[in-house]
Protein backbone atom coordinates (compact mmCIF):
# COMPACT_ATOMS: atom_id res chain seq x y z
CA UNK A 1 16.19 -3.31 -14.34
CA UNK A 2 20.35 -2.97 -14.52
CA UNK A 3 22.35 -5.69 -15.79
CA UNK A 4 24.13 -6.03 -12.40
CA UNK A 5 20.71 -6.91 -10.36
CA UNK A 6 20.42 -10.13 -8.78
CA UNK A 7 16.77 -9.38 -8.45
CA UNK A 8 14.46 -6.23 -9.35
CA UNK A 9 11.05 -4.57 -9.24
CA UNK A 10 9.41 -3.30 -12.92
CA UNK A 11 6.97 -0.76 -12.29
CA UNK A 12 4.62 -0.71 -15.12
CA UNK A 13 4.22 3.88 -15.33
CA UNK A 14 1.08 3.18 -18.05
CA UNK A 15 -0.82 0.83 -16.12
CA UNK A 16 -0.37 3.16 -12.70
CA UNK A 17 -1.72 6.24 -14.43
CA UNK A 18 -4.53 3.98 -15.59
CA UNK A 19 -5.45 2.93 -12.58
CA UNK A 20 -5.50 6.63 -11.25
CA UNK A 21 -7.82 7.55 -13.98
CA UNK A 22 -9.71 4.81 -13.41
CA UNK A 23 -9.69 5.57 -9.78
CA UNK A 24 -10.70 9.24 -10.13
CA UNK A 25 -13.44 7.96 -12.48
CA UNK A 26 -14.87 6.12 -9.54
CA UNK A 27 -14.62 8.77 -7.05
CA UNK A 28 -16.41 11.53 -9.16
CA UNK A 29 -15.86 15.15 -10.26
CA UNK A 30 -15.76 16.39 -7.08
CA UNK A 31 -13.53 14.73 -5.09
CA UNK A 32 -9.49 14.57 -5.51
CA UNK A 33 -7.30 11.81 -5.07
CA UNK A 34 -5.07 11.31 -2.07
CA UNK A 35 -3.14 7.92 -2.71
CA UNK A 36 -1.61 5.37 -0.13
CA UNK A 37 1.79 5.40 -0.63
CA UNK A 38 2.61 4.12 2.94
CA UNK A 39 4.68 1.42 3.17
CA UNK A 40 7.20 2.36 0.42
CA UNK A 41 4.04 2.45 -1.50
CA UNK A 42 3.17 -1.38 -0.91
CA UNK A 43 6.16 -2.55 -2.12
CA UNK A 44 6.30 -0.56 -5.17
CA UNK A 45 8.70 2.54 -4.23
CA UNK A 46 7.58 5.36 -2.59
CA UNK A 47 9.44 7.39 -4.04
CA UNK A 48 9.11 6.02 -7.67
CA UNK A 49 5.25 6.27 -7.50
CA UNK A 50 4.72 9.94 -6.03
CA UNK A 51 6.78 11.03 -8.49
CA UNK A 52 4.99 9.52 -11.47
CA UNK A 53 1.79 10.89 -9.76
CA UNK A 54 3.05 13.90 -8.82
CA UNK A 55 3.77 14.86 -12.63
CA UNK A 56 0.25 13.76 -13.21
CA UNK A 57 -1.23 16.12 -11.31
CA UNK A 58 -1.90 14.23 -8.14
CA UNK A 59 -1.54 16.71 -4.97
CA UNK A 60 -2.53 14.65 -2.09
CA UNK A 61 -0.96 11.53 -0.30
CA UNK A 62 -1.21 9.87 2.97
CA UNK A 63 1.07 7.98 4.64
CA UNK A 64 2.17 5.83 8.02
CA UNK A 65 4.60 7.77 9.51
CA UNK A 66 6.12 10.72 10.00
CA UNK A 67 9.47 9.58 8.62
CA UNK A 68 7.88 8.26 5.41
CA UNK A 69 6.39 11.43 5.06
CA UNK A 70 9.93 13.39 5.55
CA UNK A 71 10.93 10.61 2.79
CA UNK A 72 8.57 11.96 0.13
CA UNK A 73 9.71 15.74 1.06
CA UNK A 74 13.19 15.10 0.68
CA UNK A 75 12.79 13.70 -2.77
CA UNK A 76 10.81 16.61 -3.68
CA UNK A 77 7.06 16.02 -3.63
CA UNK A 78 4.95 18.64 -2.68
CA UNK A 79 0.96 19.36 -1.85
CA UNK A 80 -0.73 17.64 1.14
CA UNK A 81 1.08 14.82 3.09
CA UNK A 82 -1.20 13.07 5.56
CA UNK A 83 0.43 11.12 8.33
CA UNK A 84 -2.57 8.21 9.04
CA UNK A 85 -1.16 6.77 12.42
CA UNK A 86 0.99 8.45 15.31
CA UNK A 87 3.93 10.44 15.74
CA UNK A 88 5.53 10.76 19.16
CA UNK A 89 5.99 14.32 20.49
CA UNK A 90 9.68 14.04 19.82
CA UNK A 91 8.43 14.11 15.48
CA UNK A 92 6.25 17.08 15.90
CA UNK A 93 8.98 19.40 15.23
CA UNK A 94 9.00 17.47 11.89
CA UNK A 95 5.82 17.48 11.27
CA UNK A 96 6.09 21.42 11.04
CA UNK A 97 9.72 21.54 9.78
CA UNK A 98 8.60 19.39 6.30
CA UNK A 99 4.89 20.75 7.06
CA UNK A 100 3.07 17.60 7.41
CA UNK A 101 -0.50 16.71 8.48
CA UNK A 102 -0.58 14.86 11.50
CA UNK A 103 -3.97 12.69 12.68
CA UNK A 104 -5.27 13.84 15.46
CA UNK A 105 -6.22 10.80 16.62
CA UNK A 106 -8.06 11.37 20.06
CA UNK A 107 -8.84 14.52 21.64
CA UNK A 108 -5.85 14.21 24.36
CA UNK A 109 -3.73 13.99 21.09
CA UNK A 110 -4.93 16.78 19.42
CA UNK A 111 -4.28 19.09 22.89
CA UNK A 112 -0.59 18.00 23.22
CA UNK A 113 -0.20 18.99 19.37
CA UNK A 114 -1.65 22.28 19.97
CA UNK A 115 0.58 22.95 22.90
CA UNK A 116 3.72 21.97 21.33
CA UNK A 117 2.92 24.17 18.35
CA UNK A 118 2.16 27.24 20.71
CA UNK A 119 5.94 26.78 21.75
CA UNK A 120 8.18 26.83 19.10
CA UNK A 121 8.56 28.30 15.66
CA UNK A 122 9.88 25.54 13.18
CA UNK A 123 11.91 27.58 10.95
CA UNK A 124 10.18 26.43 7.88
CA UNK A 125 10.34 28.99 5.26
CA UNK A 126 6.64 27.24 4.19
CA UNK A 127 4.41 29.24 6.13
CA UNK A 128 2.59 28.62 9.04
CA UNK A 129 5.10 28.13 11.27
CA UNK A 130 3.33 28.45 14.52
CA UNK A 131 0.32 25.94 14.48
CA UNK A 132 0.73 21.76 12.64
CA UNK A 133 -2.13 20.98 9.85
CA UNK A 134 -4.03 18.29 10.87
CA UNK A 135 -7.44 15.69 9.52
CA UNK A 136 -9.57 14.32 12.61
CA UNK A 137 -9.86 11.23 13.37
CA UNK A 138 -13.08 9.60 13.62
CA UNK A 139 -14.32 6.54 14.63
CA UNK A 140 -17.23 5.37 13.38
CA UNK A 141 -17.31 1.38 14.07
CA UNK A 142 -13.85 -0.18 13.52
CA UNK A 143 -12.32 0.56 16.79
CA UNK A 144 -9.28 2.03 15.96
CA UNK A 145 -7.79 5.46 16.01
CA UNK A 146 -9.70 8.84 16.10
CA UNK A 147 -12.41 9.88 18.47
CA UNK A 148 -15.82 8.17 18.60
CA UNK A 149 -18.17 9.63 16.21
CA UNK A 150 -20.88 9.49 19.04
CA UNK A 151 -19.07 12.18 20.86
CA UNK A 152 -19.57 15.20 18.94
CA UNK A 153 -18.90 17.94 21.44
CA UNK A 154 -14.97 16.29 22.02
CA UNK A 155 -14.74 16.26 18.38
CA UNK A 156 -15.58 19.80 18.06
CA UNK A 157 -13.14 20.54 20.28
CA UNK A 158 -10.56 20.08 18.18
CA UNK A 159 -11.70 23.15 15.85
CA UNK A 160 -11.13 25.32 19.10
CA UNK A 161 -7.40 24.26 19.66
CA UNK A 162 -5.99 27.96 18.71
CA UNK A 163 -2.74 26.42 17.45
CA UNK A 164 -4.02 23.42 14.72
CA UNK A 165 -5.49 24.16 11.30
CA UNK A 166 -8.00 21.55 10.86
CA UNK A 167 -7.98 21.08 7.05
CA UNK A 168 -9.86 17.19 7.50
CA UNK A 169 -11.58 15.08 8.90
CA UNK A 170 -11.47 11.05 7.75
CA UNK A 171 -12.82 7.36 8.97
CA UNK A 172 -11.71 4.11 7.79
CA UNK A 173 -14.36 1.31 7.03
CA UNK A 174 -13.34 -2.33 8.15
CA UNK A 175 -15.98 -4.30 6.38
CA UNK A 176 -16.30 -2.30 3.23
CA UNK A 177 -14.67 -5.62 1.03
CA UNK A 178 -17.33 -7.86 2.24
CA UNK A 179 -20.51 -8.17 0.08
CA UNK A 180 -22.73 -10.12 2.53
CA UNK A 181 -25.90 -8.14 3.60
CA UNK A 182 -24.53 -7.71 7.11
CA UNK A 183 -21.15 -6.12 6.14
CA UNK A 184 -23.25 -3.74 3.58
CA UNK A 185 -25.46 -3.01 6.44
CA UNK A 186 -22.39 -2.02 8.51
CA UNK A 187 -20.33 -0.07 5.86
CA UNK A 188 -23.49 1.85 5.27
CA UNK A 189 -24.06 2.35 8.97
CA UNK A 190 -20.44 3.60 9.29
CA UNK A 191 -21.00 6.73 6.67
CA UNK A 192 -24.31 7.24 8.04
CA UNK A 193 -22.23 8.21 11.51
CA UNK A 194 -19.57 9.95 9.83
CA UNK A 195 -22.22 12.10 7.48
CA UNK A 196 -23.84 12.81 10.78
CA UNK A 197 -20.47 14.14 12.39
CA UNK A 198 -19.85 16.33 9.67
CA UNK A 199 -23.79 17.37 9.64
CA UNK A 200 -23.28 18.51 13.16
CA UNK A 201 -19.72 20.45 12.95
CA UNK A 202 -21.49 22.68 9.62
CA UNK A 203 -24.66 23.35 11.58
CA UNK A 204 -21.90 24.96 14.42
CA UNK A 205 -20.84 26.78 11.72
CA UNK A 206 -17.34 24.98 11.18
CA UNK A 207 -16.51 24.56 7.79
CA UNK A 208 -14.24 24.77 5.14
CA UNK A 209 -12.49 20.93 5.82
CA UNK A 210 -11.87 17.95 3.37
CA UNK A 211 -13.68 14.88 4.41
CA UNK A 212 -12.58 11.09 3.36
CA UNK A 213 -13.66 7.69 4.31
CA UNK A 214 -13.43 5.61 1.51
CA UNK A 215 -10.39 3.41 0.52
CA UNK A 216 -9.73 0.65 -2.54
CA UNK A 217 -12.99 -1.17 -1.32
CA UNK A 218 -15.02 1.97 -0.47
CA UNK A 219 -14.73 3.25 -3.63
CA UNK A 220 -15.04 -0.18 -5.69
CA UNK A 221 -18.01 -0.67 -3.61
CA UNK A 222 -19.66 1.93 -2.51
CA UNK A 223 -19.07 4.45 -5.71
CA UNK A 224 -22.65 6.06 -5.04
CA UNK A 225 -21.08 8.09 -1.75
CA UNK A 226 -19.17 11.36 -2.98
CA UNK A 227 -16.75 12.68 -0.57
CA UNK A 228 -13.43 15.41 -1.27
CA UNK A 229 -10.61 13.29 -1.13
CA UNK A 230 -10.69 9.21 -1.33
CA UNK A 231 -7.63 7.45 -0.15
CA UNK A 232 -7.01 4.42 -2.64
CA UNK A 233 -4.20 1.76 -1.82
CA UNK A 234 -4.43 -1.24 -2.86
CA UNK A 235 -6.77 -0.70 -5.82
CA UNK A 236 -4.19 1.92 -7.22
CA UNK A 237 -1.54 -0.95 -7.68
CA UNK A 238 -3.75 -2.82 -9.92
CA UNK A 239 -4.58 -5.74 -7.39
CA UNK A 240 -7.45 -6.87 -4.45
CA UNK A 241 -6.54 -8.47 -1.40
CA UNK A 242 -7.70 -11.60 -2.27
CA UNK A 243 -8.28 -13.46 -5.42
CA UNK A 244 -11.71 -14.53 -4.27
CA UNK A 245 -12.73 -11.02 -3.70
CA UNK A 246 -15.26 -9.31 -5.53
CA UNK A 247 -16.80 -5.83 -6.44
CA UNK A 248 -19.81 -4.15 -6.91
CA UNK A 249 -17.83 -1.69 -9.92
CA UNK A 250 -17.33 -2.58 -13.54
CA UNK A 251 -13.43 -1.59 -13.67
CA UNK A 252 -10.48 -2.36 -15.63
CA UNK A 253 -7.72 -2.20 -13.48
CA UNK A 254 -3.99 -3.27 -14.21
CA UNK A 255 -1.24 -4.71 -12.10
CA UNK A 256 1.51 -2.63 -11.83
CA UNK A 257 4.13 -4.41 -10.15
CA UNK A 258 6.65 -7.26 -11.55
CA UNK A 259 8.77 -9.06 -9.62
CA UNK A 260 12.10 -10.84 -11.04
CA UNK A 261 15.07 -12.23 -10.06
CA UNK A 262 18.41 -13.83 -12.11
CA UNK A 263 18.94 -17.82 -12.38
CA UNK A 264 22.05 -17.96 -10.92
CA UNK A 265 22.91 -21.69 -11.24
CA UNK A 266 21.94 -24.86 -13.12
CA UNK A 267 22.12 -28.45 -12.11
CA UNK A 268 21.06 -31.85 -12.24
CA UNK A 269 19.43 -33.17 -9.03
CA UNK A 270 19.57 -37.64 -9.30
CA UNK A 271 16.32 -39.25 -8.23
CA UNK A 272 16.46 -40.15 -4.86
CA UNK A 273 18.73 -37.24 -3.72
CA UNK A 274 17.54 -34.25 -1.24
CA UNK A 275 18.08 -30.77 -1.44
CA UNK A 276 17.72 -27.24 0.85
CA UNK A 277 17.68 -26.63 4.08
CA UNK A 278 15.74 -29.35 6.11
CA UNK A 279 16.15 -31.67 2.94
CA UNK A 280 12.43 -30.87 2.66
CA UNK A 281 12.28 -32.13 -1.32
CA UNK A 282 13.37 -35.22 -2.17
CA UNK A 283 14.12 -36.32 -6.50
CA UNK A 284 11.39 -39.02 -6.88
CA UNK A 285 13.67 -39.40 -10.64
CA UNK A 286 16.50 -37.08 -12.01
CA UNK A 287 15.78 -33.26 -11.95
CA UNK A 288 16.98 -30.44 -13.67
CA UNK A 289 17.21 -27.42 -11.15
CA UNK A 290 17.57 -23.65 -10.80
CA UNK A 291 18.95 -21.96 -8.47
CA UNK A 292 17.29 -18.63 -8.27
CA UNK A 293 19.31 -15.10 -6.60
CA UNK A 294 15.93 -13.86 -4.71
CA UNK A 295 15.05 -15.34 -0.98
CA UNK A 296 12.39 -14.64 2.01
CA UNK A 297 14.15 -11.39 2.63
CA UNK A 298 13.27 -10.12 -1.19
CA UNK A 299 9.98 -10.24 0.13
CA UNK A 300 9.15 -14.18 -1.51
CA UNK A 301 7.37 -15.92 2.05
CA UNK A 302 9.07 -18.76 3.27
CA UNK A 303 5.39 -20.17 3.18
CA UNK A 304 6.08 -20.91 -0.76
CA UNK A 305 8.58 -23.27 -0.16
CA UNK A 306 7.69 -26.53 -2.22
CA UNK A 307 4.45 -25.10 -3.29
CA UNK A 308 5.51 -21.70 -4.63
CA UNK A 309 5.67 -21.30 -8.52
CA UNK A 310 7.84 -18.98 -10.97
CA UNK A 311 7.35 -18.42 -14.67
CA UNK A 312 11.23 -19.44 -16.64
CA UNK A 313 10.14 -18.77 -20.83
CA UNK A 314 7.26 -18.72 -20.72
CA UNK A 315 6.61 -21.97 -18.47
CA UNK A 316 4.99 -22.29 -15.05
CA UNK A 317 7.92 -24.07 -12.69
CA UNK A 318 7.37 -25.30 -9.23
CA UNK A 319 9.45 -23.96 -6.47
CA UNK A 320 11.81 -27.23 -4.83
CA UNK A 321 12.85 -27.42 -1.11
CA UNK A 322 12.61 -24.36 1.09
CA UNK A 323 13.24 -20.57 0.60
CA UNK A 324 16.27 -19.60 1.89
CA UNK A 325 17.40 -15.43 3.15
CA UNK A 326 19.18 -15.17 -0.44
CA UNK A 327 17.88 -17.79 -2.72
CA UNK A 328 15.63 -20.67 -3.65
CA UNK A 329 15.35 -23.18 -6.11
CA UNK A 330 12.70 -24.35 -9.04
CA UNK A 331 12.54 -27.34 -11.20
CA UNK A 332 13.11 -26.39 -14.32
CA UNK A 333 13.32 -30.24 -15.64
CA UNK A 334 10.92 -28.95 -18.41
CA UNK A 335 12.56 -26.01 -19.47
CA UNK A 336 15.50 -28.01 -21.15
CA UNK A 337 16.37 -24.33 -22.92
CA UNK A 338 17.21 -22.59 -20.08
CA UNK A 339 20.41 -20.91 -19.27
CA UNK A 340 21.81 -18.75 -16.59
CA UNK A 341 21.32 -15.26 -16.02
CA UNK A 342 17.65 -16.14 -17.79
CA UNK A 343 14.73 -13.88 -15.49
CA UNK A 344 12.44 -16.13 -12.99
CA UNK A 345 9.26 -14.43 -12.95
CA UNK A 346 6.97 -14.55 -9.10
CA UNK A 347 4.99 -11.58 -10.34
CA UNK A 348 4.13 -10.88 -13.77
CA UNK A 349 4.02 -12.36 -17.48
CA UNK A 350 6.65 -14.51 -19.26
CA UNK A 351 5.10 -15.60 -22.36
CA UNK A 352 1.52 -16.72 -22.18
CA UNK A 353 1.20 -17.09 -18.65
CA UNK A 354 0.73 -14.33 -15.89
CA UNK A 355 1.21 -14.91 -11.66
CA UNK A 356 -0.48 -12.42 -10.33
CA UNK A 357 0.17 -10.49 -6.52
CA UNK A 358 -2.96 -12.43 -5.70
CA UNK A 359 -1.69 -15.79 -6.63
CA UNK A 360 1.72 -15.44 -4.22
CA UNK A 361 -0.95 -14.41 -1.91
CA UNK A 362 -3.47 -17.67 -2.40
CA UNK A 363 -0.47 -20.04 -1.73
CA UNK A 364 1.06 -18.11 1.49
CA UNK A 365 -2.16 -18.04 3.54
CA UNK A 366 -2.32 -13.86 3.49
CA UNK A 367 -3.34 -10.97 1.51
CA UNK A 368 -1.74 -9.00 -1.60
CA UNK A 369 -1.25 -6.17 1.19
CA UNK A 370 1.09 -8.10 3.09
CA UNK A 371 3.08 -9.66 0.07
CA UNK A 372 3.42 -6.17 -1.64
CA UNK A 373 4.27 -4.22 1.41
CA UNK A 374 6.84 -7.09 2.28
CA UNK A 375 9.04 -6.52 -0.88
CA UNK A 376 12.68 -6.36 0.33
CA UNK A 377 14.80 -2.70 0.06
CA UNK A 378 17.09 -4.50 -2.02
CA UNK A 379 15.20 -5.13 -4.74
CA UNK A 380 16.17 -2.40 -7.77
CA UNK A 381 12.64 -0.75 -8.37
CA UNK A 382 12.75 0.76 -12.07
CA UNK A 383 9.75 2.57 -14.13
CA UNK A 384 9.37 0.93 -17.21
């Protein structure tokens, strides 16, 4: 946090590299971590986190895009880099430039990558110049990307394309948060498939790849399954999606993330006045009010407008009248102490209260994903 910011990000270094401990603990000896720090690392800074677990000895990370990737390579972060969704042709020069790995997400995919690569020479003083790394894609029940895990002579295919290096192959499973017998039957039948894919490819004699399939849930869930790499996103930020959720795993995991913003403004509000946009809150007697330097396009939703809540010393305030772009407002009629430039805490502690990612999330109607990975560019993000 600088003195100058209107509102800011505290990333909390201690509590990350707990959760990565906690994480590996989870996913066994034998298998590395390979963080999601897509979407500027839900909210949290890219950038920020790689670097913290970089220097703590993490090697592998996956990612969106190919531009996020080129993001992490410009600011120096090095070992594996695995793009999770599509690049267009016009990116695989990137790909080899900042050598990436790139999904090969179908079969058709996989052949256009090949082909480019046979073409050109990237330049990159990294090696490897003439062929793009790449993890398979398989899918083994969600319906998404990669090619279906019943097909095992197009998957094998891939191996053959002269100019790829298949270093993985992955699966995502889409039910592995539930606890319900039928989603445990699913999750189950999903690595079932994906054990049998890999089963087949070593009895051809291919070998020598990193498989993955579990995630926040997979792992919190499902610890008994031991694969090479496990990609944990949510989990690693100290939250779950939902507040109701719950896990199979005894863990101690720790939010990492608190978000803050500046009172800019105090005033009294008389009883029977209106105030915001919409003159959505009306005084039912004379309020005291904030007005608060942090808006829908900091990342707070819209949603919270007179049912949101902030933490002002150490006392839960409600949020007044709707969210604006810049600003909103709280009552802080019971806060009588409060001055400007005093911090408004949406996520994190201020005294003995906490508001967690998951509570922002209860009141908007949507996940901790989505409120993390909605946290405005603008926000100051500072390791504390």
């Amino acid at each position: 946090m600088r003195e100058t910011d209107r509102a800011w990000i505290s990333i909390n270094r201690e509590n990350l590299l707990h959760n990565t401990k906690e994480l590996q603990r989870l996913s066994g000896a034998g298998c590395a971590l390979m963080p999601a720090v897509k979407a500027n690392a839900y909210g949290h800074g890219d950038v920020l986190v790689s670097r913290i677990l970089q220097d703590a000895g993490i090697r592998n990370y996956c990612v969106a895009s190919v531009d996020e990737g080129i993001r992490l390579r410009q600011a120096g972060i090095s070992g594996q880099i695995l793009i999770l969704g599509y690049t267009h042709p016009d990116g695989f020069a990137e790909l080899m430039h900042y050598s990436l790995t790139q999904t090969a997400v179908d079969l058709d995919y996989a052949g256009r990558l090949s082909a480019y690569a046979g073409k050109v020479n990237c330049g990159s003083t990294a090696g490897n110049c003439d062929t793009i790394a790449v993890h398979v894609g398989v899918d083994t029940g969600m319906h998404r990307l990669g090619i279906p895990y019943d097909r095992l002579e197009l998957i094998e295919k891939v191996w053959k394309l002269q100019n790829l290096r298949v270093t993985g192959m992955f699966s995502h499973l889409c039910v592995s948060d539930g606890l319900t017998d039928a989603e445990d039957k699913y999750t189950r039948e999903q690595i079932q498939r994906f054990d049998r894919v890999t089963d087949y490819l070593h009895k051809k004699g291919i070998r020598g790849f990193k498989c993955h399939i579990q995630g926040s849930y997979g792992l919190l869930n499902y610890p008994e399954y031991s694969y090479d790499l496990s990609r944990p996103g949510i989990a690693l930020y100290g939250c779950l999606s939902s507040a109701d959720d719950r896990v199979r795993t005894a863990n101690r995991l720790k939010p990492v993330l608190s978000l803050k913003a500046r009172v800019a403004s105090i005033k009294e509000l008389p009883g029977g006045e209106s105030a915001g946009y919409g003159l959505t809150y009306t005084a039912d007697s004379a309020r005291r009010i904030a007005i608060v330097s942090a808006g829908y396009a900091d990342g707070i939703p819209r949603s919270l407008s007179n049912c949101g809540e902030a933490l002002i010393r150490g006392r839960k305030v409600p949020i007044i009248g709707r969210i604006c772009m810049d600003q909103l407002t709280l009552d802080v009629t019971d806060v009588p102490e409060i001055l400007p430039d005093d911090e408004a805490v949406f996520i994190g502690k201020s005294g003995r209260f906490r508001l967690t990612a998951e509570d922002m999330a209860e009141k908007a109607g949507t996940i901790t994903n989505e409120i993390l990975s909605r946290l405005g560019s603008r926000l100051h993000r500072t390791a504390v």
